[in-house]
Protein backbone atom coordinates (compact mmCIF):
# COMPACT_ATOMS: atom_id res chain seq x y z
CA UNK A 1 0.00 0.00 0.00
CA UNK A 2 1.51 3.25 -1.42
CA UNK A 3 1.08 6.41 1.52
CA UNK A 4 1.14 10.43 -0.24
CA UNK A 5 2.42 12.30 2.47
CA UNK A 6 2.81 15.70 2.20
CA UNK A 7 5.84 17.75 4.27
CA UNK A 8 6.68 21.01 4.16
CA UNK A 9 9.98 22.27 4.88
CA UNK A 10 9.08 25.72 6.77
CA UNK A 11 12.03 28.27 6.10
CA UNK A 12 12.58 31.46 8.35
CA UNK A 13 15.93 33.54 8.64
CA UNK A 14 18.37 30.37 7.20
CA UNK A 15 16.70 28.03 9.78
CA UNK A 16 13.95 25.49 9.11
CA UNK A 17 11.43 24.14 11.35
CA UNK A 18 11.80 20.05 12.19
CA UNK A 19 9.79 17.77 14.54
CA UNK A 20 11.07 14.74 16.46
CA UNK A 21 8.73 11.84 15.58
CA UNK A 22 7.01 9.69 18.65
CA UNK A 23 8.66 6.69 19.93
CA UNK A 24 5.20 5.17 18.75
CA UNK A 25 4.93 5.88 15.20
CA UNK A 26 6.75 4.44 12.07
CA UNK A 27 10.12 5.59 12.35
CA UNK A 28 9.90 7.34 15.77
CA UNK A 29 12.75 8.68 17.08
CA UNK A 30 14.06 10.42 14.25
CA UNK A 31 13.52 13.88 12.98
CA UNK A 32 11.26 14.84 10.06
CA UNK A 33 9.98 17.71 7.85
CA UNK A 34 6.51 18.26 9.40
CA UNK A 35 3.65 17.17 7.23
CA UNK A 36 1.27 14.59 7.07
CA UNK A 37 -0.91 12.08 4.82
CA UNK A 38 -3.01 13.15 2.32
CA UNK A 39 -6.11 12.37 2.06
CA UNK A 40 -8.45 11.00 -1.00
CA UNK A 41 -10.17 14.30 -1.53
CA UNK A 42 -7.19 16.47 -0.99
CA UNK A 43 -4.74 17.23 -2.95
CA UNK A 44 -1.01 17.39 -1.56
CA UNK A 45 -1.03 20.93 -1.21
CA UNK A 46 -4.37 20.77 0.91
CA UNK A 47 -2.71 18.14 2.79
CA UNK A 48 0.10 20.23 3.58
CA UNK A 49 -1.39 23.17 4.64
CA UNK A 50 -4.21 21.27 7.22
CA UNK A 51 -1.41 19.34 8.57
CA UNK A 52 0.92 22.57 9.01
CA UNK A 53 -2.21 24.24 10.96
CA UNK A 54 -3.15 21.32 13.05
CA UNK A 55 0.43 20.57 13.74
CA UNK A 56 2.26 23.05 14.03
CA UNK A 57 0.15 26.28 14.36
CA UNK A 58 0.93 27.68 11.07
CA UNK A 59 -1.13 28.75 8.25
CA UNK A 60 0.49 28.65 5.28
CA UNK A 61 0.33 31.65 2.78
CA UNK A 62 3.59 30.28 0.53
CA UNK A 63 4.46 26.83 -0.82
CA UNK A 64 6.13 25.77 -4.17
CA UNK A 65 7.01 22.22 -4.63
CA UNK A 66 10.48 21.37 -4.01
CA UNK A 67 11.09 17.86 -4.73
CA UNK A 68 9.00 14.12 -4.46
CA UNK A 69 10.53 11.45 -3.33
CA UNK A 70 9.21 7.48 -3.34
CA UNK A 71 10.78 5.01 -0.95
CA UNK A 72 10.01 1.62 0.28
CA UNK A 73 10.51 0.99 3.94
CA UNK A 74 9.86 -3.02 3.35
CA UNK A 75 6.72 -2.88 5.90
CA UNK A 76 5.39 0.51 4.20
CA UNK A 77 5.94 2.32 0.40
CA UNK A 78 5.72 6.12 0.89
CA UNK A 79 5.58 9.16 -1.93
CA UNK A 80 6.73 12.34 -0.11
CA UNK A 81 5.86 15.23 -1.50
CA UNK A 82 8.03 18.28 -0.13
CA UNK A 83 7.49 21.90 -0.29
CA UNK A 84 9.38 24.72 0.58
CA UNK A 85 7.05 26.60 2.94
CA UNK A 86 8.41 30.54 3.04
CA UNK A 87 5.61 32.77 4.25
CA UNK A 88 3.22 31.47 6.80
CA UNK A 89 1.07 33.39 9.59
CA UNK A 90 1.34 32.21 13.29
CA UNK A 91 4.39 30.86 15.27
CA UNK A 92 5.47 27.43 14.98
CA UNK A 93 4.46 25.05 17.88
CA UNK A 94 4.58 21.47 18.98
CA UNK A 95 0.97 21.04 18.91
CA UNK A 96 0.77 17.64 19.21
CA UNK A 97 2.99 17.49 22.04
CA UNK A 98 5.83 16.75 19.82
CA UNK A 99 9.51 17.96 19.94
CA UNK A 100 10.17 20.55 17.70
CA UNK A 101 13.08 22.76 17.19
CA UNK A 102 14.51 25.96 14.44
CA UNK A 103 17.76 24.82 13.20
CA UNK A 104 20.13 26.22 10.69
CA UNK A 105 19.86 24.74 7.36
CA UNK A 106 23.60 24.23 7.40
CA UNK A 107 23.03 21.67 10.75
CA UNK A 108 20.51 19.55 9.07
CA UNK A 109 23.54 16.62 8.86
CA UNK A 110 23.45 16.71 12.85
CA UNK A 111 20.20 15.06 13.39
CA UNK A 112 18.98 11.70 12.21
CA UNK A 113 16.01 11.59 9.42
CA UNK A 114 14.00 8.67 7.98
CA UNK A 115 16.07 7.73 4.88
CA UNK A 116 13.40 8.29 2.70
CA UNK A 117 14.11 12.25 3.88
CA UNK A 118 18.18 12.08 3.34
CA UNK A 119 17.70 13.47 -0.37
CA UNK A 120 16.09 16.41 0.76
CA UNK A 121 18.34 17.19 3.67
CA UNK A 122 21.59 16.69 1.14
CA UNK A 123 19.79 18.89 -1.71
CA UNK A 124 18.90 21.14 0.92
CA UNK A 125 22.72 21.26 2.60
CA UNK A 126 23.98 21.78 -1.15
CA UNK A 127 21.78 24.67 -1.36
């Protein structure tokens, strides 16, 4: 079964927004590009901007797609669909009672992300 998850990669001042994934949930533990799955009447763009506000707080005002990536975890295929997220209203927040830090771009390579989100943090490190 093939998941569309949508994850936006929220930029402000060089430093982007990530969130520490539950011990719980498929790979919890590691850090990830908020975001969430889409659902059958949205499209990803719809997807990203419901799970940015119910997230994180934010209401997104500026997306463009940066890159879409399909991986196969063995127990669970994904599609990612990432957007660069550059104007948004609120302040970002752990909503769900998830970690959630700014770090500079440059320090992506310090903290461990699902594989299927290493492309984006190398494209994103090569600027």
């Amino acid at each position: 079964m093939l998941v569309r998850v949508a994850a936006g990669i929220v930029l402000r001042e060089g430093q982007v927004f990530i969130a520490l994934r539950k011990r719980g949930q498929h790979q919890g533990g590691l850090w990830e590009f908020p975001g969430g799955k889409c659902e059958s009447n949205e499209t990803p763009l719809q997807a990203l901007s419901r799970e940015l506000l119910e997230e994180c707080g934010i209401k997104v005002q500026h997306a463009e797609h940066f890159q879409t990536v399909a991986h196969d975890y063995g127990d669970k295929q994904v599609e990612l669909i990432f957007y660069t997220v550059s104007r948004f209203l609120g302040e970002a927040t752990g909503k769900e009672g998830q970690e959630v830090r700014w770090v500079a771009v440059s320090e992506l390579a310090d903290y461990d992300f699902p594989e299927a989100n290493q492309i984006i943090v190398k494209a994103l490190l090569a600027g």
